[in-house]
N, C-alpha and C. Protein backbone atom coordinates (compact mmCIF):
# COMPACT_ATOMS: atom_id res chain seq x y z
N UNK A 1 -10.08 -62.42 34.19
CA UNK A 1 -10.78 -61.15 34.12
C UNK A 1 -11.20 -60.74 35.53
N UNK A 2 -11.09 -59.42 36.02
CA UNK A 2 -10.96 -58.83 36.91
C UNK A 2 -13.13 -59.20 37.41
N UNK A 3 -13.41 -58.98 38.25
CA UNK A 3 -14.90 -58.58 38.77
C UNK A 3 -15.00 -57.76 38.49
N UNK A 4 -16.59 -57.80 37.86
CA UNK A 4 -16.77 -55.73 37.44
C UNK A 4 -18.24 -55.47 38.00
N UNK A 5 -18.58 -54.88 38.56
CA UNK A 5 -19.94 -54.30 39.38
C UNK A 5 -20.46 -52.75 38.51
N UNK A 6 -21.64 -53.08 38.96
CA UNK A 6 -22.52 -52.03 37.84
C UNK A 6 -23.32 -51.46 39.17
N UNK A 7 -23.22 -50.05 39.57
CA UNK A 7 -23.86 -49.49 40.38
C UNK A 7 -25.04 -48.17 40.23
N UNK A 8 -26.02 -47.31 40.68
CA UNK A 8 -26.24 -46.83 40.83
C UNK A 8 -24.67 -45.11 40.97
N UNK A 9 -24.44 -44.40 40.40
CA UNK A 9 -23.74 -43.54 40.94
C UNK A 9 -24.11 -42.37 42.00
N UNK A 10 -23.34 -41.99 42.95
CA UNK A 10 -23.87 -41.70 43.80
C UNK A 10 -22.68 -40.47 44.30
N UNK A 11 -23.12 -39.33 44.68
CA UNK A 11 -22.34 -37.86 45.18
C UNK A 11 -20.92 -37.93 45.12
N UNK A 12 -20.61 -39.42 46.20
CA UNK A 12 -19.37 -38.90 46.24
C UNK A 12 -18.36 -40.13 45.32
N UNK A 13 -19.31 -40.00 44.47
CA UNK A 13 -18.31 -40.96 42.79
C UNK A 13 -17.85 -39.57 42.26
N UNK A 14 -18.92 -38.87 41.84
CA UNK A 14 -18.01 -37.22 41.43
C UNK A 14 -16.57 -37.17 41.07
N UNK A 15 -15.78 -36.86 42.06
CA UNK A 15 -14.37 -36.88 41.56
C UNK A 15 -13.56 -38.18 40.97
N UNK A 16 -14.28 -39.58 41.36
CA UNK A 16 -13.64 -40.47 40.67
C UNK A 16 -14.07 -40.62 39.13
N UNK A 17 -15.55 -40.12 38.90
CA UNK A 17 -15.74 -39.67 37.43
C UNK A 17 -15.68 -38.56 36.77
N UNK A 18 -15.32 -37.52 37.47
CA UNK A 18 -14.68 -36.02 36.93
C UNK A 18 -13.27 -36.97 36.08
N UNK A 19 -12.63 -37.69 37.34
CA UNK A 19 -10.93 -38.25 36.62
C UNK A 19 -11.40 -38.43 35.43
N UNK A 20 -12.25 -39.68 35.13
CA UNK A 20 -12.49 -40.19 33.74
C UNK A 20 -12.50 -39.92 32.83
N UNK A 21 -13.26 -38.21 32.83
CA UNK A 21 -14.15 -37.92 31.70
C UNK A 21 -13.08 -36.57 31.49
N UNK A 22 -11.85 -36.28 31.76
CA UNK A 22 -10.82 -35.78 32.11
C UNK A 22 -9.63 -36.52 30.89
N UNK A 23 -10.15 -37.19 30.17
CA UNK A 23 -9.08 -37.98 29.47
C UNK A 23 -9.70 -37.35 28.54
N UNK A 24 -8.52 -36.80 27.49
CA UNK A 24 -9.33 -36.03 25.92
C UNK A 24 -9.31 -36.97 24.87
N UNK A 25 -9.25 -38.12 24.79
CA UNK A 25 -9.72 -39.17 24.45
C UNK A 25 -10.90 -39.71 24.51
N UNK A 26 -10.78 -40.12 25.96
CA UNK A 26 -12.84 -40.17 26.28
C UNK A 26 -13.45 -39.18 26.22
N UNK A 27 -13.10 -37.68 26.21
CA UNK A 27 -14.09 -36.78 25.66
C UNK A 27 -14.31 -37.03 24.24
N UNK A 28 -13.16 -37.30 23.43
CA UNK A 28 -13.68 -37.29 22.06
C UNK A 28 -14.80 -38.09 21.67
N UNK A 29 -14.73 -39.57 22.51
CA UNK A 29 -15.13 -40.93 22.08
C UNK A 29 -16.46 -40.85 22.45
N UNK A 30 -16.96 -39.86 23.71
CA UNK A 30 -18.20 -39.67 24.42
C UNK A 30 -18.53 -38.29 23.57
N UNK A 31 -18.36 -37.97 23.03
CA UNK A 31 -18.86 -36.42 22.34
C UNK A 31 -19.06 -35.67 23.31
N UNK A 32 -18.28 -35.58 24.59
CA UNK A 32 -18.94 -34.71 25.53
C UNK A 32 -18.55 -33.21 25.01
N UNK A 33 -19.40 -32.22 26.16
CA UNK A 33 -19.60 -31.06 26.23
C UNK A 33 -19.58 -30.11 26.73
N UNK A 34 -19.35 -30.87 28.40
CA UNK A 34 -19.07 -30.85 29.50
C UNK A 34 -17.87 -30.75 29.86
N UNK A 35 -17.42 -29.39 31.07
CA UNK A 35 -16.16 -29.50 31.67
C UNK A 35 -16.18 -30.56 32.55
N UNK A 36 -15.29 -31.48 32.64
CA UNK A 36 -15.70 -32.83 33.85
C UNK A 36 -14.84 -32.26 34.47
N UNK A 37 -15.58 -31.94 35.92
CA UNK A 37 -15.42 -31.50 37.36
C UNK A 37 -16.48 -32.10 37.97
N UNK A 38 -16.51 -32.41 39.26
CA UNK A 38 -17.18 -32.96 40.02
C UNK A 38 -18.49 -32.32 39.59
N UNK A 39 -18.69 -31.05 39.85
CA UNK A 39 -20.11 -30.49 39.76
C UNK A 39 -20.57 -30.27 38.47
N UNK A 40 -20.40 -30.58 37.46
CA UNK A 40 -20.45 -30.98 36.13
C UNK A 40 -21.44 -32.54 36.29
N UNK A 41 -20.39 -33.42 37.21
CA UNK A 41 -20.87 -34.64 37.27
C UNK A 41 -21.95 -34.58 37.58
N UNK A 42 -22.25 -34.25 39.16
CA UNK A 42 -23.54 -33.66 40.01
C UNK A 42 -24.88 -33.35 39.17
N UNK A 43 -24.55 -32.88 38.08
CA UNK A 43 -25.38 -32.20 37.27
C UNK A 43 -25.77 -33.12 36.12
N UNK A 44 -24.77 -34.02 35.77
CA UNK A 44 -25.27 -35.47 35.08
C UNK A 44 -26.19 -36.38 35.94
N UNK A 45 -25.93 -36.34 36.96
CA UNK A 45 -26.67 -37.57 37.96
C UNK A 45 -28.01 -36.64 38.11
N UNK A 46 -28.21 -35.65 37.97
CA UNK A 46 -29.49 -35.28 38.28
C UNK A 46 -30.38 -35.30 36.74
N UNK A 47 -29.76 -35.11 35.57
CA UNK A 47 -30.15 -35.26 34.61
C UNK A 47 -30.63 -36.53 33.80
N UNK A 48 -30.12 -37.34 34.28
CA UNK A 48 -29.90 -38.96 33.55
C UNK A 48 -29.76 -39.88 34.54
N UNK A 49 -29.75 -41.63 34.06
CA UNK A 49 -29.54 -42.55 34.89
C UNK A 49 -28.14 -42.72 34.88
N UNK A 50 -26.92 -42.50 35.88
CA UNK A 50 -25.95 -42.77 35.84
C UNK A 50 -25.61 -43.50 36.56
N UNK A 51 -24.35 -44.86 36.22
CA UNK A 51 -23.88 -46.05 36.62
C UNK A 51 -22.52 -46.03 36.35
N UNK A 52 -22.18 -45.97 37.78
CA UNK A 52 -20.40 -46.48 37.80
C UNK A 52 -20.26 -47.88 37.53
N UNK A 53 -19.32 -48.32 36.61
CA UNK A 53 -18.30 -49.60 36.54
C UNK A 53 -17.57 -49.33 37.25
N UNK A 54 -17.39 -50.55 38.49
CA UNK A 54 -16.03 -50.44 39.03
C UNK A 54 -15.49 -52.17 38.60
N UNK A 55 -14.49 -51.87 38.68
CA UNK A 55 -13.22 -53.05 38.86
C UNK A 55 -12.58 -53.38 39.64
N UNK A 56 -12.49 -54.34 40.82
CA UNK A 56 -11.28 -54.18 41.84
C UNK A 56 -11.99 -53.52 42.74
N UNK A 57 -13.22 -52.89 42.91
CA UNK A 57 -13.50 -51.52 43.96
C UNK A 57 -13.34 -50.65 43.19
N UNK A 58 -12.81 -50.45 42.29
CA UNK A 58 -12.23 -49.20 41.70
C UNK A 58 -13.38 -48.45 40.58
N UNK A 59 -13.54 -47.21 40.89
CA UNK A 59 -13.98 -46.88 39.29
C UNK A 59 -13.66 -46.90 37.96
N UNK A 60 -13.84 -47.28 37.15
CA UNK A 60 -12.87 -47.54 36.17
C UNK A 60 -13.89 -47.09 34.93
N UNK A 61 -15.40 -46.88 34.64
CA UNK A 61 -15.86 -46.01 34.05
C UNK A 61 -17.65 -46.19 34.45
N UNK A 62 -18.24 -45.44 33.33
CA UNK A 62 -19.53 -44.86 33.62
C UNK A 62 -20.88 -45.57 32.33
N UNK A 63 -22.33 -45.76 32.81
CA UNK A 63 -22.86 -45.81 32.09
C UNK A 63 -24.45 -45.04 31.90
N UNK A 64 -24.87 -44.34 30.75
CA UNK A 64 -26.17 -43.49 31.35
C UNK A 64 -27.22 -44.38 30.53
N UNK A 65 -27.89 -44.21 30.72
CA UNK A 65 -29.22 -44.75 30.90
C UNK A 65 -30.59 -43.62 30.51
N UNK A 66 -31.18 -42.83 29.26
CA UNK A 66 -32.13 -42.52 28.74
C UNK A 66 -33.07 -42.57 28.62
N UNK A 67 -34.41 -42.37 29.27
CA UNK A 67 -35.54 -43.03 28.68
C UNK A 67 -36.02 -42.43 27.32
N UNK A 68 -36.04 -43.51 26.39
CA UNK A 68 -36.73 -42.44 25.08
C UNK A 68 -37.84 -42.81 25.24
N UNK A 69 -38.95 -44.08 25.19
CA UNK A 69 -40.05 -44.43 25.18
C UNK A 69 -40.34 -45.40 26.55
N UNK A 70 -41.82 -45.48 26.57
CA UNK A 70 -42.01 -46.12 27.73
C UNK A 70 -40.98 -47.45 28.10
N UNK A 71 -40.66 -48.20 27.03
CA UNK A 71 -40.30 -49.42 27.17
C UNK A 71 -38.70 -49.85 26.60
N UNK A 72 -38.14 -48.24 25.82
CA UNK A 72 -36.79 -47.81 24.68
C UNK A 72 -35.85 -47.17 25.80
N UNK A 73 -34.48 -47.72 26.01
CA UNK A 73 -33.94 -46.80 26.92
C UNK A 73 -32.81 -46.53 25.80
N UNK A 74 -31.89 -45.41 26.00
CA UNK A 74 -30.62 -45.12 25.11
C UNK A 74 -29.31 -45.31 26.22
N UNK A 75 -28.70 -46.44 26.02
CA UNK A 75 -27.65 -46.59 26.64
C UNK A 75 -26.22 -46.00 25.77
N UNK A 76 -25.21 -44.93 27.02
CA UNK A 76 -24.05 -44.47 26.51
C UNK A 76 -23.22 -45.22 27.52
N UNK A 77 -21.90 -45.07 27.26
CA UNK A 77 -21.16 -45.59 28.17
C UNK A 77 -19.61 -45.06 27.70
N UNK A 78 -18.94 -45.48 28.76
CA UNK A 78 -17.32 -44.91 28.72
C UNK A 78 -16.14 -45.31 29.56
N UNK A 79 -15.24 -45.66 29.09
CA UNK A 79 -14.40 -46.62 30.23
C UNK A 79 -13.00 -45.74 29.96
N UNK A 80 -12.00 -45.54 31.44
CA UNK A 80 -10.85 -45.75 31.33
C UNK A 80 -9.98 -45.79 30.54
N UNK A 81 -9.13 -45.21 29.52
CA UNK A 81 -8.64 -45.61 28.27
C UNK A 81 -7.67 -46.66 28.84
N UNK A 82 -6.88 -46.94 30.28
CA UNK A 82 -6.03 -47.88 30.92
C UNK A 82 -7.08 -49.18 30.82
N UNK A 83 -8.21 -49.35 30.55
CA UNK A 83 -8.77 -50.65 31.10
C UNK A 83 -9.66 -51.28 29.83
N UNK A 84 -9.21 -50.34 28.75
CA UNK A 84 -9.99 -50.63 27.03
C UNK A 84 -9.48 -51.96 26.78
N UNK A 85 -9.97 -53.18 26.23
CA UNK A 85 -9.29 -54.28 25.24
C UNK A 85 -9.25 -55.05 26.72
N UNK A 86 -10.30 -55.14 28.01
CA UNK A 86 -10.18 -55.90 28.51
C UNK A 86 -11.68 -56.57 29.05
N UNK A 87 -12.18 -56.47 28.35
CA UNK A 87 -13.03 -57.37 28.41
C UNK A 87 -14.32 -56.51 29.74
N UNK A 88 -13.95 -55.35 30.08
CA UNK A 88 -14.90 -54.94 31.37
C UNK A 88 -16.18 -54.45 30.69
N UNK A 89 -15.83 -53.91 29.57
CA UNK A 89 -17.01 -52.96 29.50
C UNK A 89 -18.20 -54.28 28.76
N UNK A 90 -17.93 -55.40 28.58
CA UNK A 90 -18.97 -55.97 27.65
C UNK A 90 -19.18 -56.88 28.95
N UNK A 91 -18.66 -56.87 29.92
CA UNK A 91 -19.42 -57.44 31.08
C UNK A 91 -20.71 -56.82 31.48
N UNK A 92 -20.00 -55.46 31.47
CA UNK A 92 -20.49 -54.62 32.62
C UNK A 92 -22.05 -54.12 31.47
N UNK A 93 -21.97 -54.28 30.21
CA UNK A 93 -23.38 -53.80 29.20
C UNK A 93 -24.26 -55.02 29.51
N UNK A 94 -23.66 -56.52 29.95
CA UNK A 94 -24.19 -57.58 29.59
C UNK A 94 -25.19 -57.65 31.22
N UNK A 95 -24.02 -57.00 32.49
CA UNK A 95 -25.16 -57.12 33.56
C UNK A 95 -25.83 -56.20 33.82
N UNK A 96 -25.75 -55.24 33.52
CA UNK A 96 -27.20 -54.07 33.13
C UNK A 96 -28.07 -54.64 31.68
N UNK A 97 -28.00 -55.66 31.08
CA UNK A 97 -28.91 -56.36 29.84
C UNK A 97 -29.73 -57.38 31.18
N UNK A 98 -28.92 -57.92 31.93
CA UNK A 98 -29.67 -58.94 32.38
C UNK A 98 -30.40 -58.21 33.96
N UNK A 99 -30.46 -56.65 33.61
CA UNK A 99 -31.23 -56.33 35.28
C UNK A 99 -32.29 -55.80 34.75
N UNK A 100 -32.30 -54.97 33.24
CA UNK A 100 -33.36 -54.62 32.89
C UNK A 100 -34.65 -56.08 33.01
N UNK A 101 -36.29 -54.89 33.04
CA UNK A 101 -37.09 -55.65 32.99
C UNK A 101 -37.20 -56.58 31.27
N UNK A 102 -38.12 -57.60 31.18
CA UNK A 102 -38.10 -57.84 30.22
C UNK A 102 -39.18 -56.91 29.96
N UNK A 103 -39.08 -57.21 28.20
CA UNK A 103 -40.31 -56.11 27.25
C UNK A 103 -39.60 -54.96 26.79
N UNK A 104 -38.43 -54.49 27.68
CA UNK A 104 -37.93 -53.26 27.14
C UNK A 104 -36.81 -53.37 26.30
N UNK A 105 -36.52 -52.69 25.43
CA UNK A 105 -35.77 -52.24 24.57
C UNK A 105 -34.12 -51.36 24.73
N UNK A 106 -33.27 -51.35 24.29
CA UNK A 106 -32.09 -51.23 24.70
C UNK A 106 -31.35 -50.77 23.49
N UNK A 107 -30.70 -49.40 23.26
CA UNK A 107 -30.05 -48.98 21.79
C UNK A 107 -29.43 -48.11 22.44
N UNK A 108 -28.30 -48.21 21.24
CA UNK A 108 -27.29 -47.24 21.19
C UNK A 108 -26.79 -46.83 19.99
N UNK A 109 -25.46 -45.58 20.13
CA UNK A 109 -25.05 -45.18 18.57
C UNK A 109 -23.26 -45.40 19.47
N UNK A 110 -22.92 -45.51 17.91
CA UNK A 110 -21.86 -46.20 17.81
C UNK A 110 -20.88 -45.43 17.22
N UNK A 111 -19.84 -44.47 16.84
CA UNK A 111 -18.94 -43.93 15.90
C UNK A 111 -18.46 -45.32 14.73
N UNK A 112 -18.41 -44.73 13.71
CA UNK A 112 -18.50 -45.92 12.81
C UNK A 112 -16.99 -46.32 12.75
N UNK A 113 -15.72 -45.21 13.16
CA UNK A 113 -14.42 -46.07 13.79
C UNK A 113 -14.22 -46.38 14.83
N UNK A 114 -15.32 -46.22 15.98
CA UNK A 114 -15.10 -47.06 17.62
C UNK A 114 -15.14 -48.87 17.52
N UNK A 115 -14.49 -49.03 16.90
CA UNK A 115 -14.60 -50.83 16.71
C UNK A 115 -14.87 -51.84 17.46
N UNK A 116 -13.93 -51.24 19.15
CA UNK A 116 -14.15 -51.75 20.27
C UNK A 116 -15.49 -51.49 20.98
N UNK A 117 -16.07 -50.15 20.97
CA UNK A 117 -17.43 -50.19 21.45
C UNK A 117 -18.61 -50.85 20.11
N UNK A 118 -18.11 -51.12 19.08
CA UNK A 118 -19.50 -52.06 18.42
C UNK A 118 -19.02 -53.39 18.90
N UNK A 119 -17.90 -54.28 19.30
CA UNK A 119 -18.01 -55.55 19.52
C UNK A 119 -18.46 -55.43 20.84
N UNK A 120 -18.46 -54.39 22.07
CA UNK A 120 -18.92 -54.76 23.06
C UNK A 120 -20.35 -54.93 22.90
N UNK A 121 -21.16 -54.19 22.01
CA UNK A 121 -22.66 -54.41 21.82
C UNK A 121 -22.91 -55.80 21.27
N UNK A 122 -21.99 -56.30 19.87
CA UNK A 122 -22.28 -56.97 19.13
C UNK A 122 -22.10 -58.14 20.19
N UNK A 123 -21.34 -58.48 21.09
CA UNK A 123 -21.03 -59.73 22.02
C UNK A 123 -22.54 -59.67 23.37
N UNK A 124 -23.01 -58.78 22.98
CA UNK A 124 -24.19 -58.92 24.23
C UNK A 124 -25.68 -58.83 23.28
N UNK A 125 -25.41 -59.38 21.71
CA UNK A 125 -26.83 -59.86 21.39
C UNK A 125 -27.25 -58.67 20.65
N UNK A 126 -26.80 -57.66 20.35
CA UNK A 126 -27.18 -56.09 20.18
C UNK A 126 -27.45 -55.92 18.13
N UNK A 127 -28.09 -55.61 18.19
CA UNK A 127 -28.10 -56.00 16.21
C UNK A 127 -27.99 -54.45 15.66
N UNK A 128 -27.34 -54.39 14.56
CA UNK A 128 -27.00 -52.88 13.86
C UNK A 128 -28.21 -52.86 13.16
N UNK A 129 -28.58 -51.37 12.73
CA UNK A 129 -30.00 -51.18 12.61
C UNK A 129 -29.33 -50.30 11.65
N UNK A 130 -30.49 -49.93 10.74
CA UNK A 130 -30.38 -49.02 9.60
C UNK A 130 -29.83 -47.49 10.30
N UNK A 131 -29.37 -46.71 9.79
CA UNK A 131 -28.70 -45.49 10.21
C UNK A 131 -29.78 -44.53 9.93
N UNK A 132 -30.13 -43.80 10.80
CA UNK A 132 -30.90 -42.32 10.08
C UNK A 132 -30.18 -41.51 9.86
N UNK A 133 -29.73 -41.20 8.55
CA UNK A 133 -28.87 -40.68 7.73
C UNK A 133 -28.40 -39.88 8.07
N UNK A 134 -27.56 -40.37 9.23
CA UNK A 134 -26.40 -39.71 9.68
C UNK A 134 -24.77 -40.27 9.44
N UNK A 135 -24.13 -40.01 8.64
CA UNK A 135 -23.43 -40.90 8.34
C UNK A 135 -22.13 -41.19 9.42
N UNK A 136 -21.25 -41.99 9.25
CA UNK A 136 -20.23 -42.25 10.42
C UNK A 136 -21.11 -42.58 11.58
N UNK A 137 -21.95 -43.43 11.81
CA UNK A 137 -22.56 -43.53 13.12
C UNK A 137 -23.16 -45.49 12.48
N UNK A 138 -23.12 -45.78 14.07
CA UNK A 138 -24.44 -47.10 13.52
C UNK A 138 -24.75 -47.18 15.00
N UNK A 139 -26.14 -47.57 14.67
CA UNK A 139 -27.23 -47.85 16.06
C UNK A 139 -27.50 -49.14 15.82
N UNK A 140 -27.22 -49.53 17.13
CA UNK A 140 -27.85 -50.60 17.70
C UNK A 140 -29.01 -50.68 18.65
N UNK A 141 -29.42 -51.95 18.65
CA UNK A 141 -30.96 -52.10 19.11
C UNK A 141 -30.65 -53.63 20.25
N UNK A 142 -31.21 -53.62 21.13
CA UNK A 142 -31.42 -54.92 21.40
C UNK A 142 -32.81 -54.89 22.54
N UNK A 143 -33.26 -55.96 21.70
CA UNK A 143 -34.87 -56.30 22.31
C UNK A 143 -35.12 -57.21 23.64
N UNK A 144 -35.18 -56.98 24.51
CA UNK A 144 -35.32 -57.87 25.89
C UNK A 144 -36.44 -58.53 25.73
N UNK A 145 -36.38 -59.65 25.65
CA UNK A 145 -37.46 -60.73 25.51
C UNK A 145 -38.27 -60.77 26.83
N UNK A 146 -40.14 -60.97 26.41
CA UNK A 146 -40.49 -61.23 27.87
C UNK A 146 -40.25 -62.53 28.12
N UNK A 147 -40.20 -62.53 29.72
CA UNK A 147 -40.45 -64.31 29.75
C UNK A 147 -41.64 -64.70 29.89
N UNK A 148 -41.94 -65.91 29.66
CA UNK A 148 -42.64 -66.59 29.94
C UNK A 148 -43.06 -67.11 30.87
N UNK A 149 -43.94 -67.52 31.86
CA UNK A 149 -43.68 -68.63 33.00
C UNK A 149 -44.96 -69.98 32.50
């Protein structure tokens, strides 16, 4: 398995995540809404916490970051349809699991035929939670333990 790095995104990622979100596939899979063009992007990074996955150096996809409650964040995410079924994206959820502080909380929603994005949750500890009756969807939750010393 390739190295995969979880970054801060930053101005001039723009056109390497305009490419991404440019696949009408990952628009479907991301429900986006958005024309992805650079300044589209621009306008995500000012709105939300956004994080490039790269691979290789490479961008290869994106993750945002929500605050719903002081301690609840809503994680989305989106990869490459070239780099699906390889194991990056459940790296790349697992080292943003292990940068958060502890105490906080970590959920997402799921399309109830994205199969590959519920095992990437389900492999990083993530538990399916009752649905608010929305159907075709499941949320996940995962609780960051404090530590102890």
């Amino acid at each position: 398995m390739p190295e995969v790095q979880i970054n801060m995104a930053v101005p001039s990622d723009s056109p390497a995540i305009a490419a991404i979100l440019a696949d009408p596939l990952v628009q479907r899979r991301a429900h986006l809404m958005v024309v992805p063009d650079p300044t589209a992007v621009a306008m995500l990074m000012q709105s939300t916490h956004l994080l490039t996955i790269r691979c290789d150096k490479q961008i290869v996809g994106i993750m945002t970051l929500e605050q719903v409650t002081a301690t609840c964040w809503e994680l989305g995410y989106l990869l490459c349809r070239t780099d699906w079924g390889k194991g990056i994206m459940t790296a790349a959820v697992g080292l943003l699991c292990d940068r958060l502080q502890p105490g906080n909380c970590l959920r997402a929603t799921v399309d109830d035929d994205n199969i590959g994005s519920q095992r990437v949750l389900i492999k990083n500890g993530f538990a399916k939670e009752t649905d608010d009756g929305e159907q075709g969807k499941w949320f996940f939750q995962k609780g960051l333990a404090l530590i102890k010393y």
